[in-house]
C-alpha atoms as a PDB file:
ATOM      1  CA  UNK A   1     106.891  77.684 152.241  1.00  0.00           C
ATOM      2  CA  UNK A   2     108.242  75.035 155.028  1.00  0.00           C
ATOM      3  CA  UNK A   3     105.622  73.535 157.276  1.00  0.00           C
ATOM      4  CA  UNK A   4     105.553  71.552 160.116  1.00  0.00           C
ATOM      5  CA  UNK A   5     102.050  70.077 161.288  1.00  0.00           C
ATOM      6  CA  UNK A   6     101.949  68.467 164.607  1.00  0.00           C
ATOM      7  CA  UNK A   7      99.397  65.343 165.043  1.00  0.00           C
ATOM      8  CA  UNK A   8     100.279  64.796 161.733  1.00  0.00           C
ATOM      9  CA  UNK A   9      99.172  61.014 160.986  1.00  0.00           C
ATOM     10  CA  UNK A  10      95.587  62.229 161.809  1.00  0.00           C
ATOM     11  CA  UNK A  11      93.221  62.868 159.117  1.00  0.00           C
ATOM     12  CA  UNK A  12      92.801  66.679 159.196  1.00  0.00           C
ATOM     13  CA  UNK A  13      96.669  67.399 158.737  1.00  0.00           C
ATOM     14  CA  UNK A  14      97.342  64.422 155.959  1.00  0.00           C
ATOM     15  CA  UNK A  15      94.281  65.822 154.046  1.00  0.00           C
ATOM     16  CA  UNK A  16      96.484  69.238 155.111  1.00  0.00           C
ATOM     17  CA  UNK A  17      99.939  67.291 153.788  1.00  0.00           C
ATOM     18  CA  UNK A  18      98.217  66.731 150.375  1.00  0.00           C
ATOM     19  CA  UNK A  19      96.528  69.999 149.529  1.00  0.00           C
ATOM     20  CA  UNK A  20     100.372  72.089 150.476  1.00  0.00           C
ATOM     21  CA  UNK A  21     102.337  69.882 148.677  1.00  0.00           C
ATOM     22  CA  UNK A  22     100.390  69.782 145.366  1.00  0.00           C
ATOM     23  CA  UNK A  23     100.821  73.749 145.737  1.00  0.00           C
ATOM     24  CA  UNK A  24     104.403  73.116 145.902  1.00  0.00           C
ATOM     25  CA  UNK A  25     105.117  73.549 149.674  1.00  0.00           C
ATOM     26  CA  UNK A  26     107.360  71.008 151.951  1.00  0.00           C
ATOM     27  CA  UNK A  27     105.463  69.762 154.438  1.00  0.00           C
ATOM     28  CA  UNK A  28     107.186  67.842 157.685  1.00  0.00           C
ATOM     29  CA  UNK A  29     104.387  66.365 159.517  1.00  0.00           C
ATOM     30  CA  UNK A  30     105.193  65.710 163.435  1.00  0.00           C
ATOM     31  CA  UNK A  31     104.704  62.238 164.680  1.00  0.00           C
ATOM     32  CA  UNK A  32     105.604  60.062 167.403  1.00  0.00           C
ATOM     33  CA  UNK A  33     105.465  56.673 165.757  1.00  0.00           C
ATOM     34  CA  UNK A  34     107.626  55.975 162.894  1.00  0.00           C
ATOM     35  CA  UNK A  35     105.557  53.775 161.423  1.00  0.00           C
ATOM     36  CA  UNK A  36     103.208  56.871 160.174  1.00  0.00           C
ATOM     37  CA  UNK A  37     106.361  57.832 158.071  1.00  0.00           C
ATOM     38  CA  UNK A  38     104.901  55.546 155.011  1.00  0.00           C
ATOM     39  CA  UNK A  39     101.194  57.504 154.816  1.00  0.00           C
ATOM     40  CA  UNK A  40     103.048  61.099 155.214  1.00  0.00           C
ATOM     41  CA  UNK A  41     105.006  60.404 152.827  1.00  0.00           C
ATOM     42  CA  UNK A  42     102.047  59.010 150.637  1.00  0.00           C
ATOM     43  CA  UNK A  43     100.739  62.478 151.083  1.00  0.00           C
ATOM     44  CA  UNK A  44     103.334  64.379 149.828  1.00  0.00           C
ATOM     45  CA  UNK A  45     105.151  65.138 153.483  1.00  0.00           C
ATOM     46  CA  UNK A  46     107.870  63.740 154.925  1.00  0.00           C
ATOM     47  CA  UNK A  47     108.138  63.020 158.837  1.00  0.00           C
ATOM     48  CA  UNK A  48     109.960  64.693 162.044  1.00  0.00           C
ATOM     49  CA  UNK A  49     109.697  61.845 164.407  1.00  0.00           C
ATOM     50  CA  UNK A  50     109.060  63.468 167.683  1.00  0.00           C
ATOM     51  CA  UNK A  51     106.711  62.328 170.925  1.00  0.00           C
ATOM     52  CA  UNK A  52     105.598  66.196 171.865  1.00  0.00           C
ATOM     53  CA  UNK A  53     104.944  64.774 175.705  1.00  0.00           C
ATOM     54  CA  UNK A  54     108.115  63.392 175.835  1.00  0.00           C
ATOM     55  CA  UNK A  55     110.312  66.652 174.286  1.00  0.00           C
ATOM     56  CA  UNK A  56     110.829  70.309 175.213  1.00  0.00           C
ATOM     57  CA  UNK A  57     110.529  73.804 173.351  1.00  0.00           C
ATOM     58  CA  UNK A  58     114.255  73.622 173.193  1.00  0.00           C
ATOM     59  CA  UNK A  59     114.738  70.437 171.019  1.00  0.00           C
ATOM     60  CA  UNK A  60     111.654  70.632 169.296  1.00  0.00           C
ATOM     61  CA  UNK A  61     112.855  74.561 168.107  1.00  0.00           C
ATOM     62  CA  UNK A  62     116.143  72.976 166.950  1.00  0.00           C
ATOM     63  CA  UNK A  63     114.363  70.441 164.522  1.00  0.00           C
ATOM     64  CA  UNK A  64     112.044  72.975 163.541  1.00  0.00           C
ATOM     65  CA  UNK A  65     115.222  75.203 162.746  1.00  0.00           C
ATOM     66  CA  UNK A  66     116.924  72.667 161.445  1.00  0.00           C
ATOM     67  CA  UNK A  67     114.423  72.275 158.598  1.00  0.00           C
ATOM     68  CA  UNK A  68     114.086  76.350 158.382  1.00  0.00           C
ATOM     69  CA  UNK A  69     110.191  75.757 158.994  1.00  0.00           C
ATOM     70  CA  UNK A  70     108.231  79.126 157.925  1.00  0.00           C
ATOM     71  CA  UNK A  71     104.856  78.022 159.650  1.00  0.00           C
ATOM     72  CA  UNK A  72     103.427  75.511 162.025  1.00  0.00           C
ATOM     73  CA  UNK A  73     100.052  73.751 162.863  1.00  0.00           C
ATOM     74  CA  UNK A  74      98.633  72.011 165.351  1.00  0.00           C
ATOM     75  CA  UNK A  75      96.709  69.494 164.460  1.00  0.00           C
ATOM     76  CA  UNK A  76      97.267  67.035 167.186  1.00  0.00           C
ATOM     77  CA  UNK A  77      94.726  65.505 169.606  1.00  0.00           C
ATOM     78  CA  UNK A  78      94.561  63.022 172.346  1.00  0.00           C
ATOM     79  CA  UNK A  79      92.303  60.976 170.360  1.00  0.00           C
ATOM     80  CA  UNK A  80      88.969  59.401 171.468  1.00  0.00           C
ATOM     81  CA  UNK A  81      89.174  56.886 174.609  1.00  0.00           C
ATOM     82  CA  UNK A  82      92.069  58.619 176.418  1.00  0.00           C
ATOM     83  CA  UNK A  83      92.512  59.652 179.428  1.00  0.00           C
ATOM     84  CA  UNK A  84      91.254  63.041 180.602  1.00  0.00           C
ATOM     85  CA  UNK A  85      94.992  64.086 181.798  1.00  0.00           C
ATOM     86  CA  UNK A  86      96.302  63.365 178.317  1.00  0.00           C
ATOM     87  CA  UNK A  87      93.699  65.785 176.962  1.00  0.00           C
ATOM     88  CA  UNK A  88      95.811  68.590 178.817  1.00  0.00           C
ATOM     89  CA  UNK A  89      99.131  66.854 177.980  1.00  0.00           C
ATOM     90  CA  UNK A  90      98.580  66.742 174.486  1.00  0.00           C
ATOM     91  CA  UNK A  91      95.512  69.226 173.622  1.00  0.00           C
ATOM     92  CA  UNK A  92      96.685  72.050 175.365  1.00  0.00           C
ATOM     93  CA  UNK A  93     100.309  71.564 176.760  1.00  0.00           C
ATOM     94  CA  UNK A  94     101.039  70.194 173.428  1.00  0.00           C
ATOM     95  CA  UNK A  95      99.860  73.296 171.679  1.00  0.00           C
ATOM     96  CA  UNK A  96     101.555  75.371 173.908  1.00  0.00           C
ATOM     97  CA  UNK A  97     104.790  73.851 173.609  1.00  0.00           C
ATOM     98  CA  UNK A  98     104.810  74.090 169.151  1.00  0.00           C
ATOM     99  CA  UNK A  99     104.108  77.958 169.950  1.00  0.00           C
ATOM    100  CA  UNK A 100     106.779  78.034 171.854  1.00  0.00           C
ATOM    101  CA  UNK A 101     109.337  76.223 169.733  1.00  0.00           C
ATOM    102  CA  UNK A 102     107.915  77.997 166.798  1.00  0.00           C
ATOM    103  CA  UNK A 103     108.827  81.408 168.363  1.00  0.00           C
ATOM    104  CA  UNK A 104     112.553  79.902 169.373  1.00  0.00           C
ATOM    105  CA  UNK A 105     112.861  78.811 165.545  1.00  0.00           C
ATOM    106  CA  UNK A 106     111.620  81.878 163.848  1.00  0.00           C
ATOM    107  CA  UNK A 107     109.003  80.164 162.499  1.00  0.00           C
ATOM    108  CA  UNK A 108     106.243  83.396 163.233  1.00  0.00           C
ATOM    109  CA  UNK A 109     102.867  81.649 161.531  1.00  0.00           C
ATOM    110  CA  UNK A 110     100.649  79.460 163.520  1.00  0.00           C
ATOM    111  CA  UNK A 111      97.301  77.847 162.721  1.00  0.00           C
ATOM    112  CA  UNK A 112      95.603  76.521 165.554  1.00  0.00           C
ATOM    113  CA  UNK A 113      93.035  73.795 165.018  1.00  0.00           C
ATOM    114  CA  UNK A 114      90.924  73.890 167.823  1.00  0.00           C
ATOM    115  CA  UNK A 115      87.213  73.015 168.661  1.00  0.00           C
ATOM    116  CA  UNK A 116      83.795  74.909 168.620  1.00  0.00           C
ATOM    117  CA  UNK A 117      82.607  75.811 171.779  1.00  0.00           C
ATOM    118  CA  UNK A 118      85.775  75.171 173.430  1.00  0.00           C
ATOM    119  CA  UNK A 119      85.059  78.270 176.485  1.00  0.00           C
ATOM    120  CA  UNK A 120      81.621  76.487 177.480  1.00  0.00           C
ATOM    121  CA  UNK A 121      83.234  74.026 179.623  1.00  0.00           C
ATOM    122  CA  UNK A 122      82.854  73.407 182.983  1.00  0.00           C
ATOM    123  CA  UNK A 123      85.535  74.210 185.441  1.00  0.00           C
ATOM    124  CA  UNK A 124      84.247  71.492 188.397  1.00  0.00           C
ATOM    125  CA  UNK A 125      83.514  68.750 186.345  1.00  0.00           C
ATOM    126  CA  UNK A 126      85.948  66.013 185.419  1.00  0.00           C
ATOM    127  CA  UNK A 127      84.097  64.641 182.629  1.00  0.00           C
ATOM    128  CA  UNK A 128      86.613  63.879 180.022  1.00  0.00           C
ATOM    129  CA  UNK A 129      84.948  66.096 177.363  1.00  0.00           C
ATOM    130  CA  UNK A 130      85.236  68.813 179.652  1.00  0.00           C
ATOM    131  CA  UNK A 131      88.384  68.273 180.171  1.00  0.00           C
ATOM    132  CA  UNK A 132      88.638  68.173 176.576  1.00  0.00           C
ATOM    133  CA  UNK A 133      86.764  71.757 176.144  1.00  0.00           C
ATOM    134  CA  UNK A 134      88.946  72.936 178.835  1.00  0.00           C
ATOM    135  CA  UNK A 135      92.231  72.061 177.603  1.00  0.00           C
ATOM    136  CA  UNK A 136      91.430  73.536 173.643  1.00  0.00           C
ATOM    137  CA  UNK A 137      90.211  76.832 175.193  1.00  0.00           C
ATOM    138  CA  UNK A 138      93.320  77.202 177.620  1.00  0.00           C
ATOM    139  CA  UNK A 139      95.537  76.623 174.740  1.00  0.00           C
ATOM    140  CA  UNK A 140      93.742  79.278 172.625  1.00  0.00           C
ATOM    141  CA  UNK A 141      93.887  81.587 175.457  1.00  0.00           C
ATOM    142  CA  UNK A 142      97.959  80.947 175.650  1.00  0.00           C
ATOM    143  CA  UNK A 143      98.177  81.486 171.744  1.00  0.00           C
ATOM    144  CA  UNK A 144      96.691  84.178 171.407  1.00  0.00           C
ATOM    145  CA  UNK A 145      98.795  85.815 174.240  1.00  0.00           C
ATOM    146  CA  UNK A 146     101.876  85.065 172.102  1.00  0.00           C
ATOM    147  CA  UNK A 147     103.318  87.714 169.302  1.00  0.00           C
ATOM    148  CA  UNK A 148     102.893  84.541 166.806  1.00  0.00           C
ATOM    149  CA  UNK A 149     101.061  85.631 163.550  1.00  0.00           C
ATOM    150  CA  UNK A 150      98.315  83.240 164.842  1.00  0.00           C
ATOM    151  CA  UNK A 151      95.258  81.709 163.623  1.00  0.00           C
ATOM    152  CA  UNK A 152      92.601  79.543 165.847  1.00  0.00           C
ATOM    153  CA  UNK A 153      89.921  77.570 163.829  1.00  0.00           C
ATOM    154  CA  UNK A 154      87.183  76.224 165.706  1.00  0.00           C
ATOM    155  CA  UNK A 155      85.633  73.884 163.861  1.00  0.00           C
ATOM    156  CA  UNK A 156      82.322  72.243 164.305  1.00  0.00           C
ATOM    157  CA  UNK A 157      81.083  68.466 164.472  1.00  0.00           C
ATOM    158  CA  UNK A 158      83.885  66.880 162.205  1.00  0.00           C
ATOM    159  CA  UNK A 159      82.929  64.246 159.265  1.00  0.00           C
ATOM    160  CA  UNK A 160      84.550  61.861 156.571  1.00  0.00           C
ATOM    161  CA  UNK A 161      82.437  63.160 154.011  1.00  0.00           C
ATOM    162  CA  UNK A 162      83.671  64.922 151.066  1.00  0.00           C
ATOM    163  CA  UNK A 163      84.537  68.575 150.603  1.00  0.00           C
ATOM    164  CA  UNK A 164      81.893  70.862 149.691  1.00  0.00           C
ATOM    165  CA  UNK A 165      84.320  74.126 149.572  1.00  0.00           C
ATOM    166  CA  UNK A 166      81.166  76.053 151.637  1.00  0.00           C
ATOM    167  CA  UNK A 167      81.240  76.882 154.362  1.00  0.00           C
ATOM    168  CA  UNK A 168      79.923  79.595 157.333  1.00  0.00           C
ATOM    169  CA  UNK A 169      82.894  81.263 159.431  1.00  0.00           C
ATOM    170  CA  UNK A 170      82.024  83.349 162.173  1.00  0.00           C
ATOM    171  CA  UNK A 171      83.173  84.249 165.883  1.00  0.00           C
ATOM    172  CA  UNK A 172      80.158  82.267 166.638  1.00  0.00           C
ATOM    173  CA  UNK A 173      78.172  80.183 163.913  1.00  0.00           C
ATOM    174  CA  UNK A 174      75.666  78.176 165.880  1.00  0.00           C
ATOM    175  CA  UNK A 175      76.031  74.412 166.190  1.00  0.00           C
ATOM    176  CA  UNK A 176      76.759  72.501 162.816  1.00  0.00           C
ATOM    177  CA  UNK A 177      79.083  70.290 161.618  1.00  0.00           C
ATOM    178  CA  UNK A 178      81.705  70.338 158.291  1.00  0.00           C
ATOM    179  CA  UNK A 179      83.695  67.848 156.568  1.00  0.00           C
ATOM    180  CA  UNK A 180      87.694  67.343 157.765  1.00  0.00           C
ATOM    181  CA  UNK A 181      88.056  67.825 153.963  1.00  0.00           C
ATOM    182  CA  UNK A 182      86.938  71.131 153.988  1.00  0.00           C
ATOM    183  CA  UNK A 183      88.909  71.981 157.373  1.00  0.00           C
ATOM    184  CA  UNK A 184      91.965  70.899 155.812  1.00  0.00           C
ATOM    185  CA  UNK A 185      91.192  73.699 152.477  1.00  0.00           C
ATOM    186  CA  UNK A 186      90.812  76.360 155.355  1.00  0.00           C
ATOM    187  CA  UNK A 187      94.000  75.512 156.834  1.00  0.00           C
ATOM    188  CA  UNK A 188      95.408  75.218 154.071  1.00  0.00           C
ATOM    189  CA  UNK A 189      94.145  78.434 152.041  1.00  0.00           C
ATOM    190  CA  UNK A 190      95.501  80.283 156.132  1.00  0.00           C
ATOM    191  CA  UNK A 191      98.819  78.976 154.855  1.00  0.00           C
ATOM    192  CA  UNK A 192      98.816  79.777 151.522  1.00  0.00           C
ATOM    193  CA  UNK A 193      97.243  83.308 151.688  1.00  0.00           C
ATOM    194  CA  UNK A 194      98.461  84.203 155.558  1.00  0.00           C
ATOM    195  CA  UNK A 195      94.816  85.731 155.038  1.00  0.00           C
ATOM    196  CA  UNK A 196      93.374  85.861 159.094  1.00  0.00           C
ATOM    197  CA  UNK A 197      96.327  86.982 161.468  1.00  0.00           C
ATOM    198  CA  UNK A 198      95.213  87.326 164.644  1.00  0.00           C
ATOM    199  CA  UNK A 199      91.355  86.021 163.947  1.00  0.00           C
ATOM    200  CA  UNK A 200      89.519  83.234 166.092  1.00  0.00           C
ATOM    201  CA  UNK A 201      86.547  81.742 164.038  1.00  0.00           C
ATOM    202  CA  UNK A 202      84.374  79.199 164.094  1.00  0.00           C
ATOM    203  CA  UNK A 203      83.558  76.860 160.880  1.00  0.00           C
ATOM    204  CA  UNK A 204      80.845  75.175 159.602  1.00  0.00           C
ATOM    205  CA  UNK A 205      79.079  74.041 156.864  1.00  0.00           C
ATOM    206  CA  UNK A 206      77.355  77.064 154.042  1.00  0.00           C
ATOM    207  CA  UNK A 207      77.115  78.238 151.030  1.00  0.00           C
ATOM    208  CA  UNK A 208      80.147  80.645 151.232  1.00  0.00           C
ATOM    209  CA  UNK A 209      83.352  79.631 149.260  1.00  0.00           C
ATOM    210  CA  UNK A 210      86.149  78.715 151.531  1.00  0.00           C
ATOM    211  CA  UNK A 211      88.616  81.490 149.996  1.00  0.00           C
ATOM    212  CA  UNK A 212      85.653  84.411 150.221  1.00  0.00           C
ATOM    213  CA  UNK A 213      84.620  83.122 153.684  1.00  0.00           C
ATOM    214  CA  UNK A 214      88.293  83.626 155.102  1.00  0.00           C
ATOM    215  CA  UNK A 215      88.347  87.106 153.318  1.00  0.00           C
ATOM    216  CA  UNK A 216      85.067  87.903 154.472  1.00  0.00           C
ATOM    217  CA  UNK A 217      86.595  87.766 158.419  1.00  0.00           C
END
């Protein structure tokens, strides 16, 4: 399979990058700077140098095509310290606009990384994690509108530590936290298996295997 993960200098998709390519997939991670090119590519990937603020669903569906990408994920994220506008610019518009471009490119599988919680914002505040909230649970709302073979994981508090492979998946699984390690297996196992179509979960840390977890939804 052909992937292309956007946001994909951050940790969750170059953990991503290295569990699909030692499976044998090509992976093109999205980035904006080409200096990332050297750590994709470290990974296993190789890069599609691309600012998704700067392009439209027409260009970015012509490199997508170009590479005859099967699947996409979004992986990307503002980051911590910016600005509450580039939460929607890149959180949610950004999101929007891969769907988009994967639909133009008949690329039909999407996995979503989103955030737990991500409806409980507050629509009058402009506190930047609101912002935040709001802009990951508009962009879920827009992909699962789409006819995209979709996925949306909403993962807990995120941490370096290492994979456990357990985990607890649910619509709802209370507050908790889980390794980006162990994110990256469920992505990765979506990709693999294209177990979940059409499923919005939230994921934690258990004592459920990842691959009986995502057949358990």
């Amino acid at each position: 399979m052909k992937i292309a993960l956007a946001g994909g200098h951050g940790q969750i998709a170059l953990l991503t990058t290295k569990l699909l390519a030692a499976s044998g997939h090509e992976v093109w991670g999205i980035i904006r700077n080409p200096a990332h090119t050297e750590d994709i590519e470290a990974a296993g990937g190789q890069s599609l140098v691309l600012d998704l603020e700067q392009s439209d669903s027409e260009t970015l569906a012509g490199e997508l095509a170009s590479r005859e990408v099967d699947a996409v994920v979004f992986a990307a994220g503002a980051g911590p310290g910016s600005s509450a506008e580039r939460k929607l610019t890149v959180d949610r518009d950004g999101a929007i606009l891969l769907a988009d471009a994967a639909w133009r490119a008949g690329a039909k599988r999407y996995v979503l990384v989103s955030a737990m919680a991500a409806d409980d914002f507050d629509p009058a505040s402009d506190d930047v994690f609101q912002v935040y909230l709001r802009a990951k649970s508009e962009a879920d709302a827009a992909i699962r509108a789409t006819d995209l073979d979709w996925t949306i994981v909403r993962p807990g508090g995120l941490t370096d530590d290492a994979a456990t492979g357990l985990v607890t998946l649910a619509p709802s699984t209370g507050r908790g936290s889980i390794p980006r390690a162990d994110v990256a297996w469920i992505v990765s196992q979506l990709l693999s298996t294209g177990g979940a179509v059409h499923q919005q979960f939230e994921a934690i840390s258990g004592e459920t295997p990842i691959a009986e977890a995502l057949r358990a939804l």
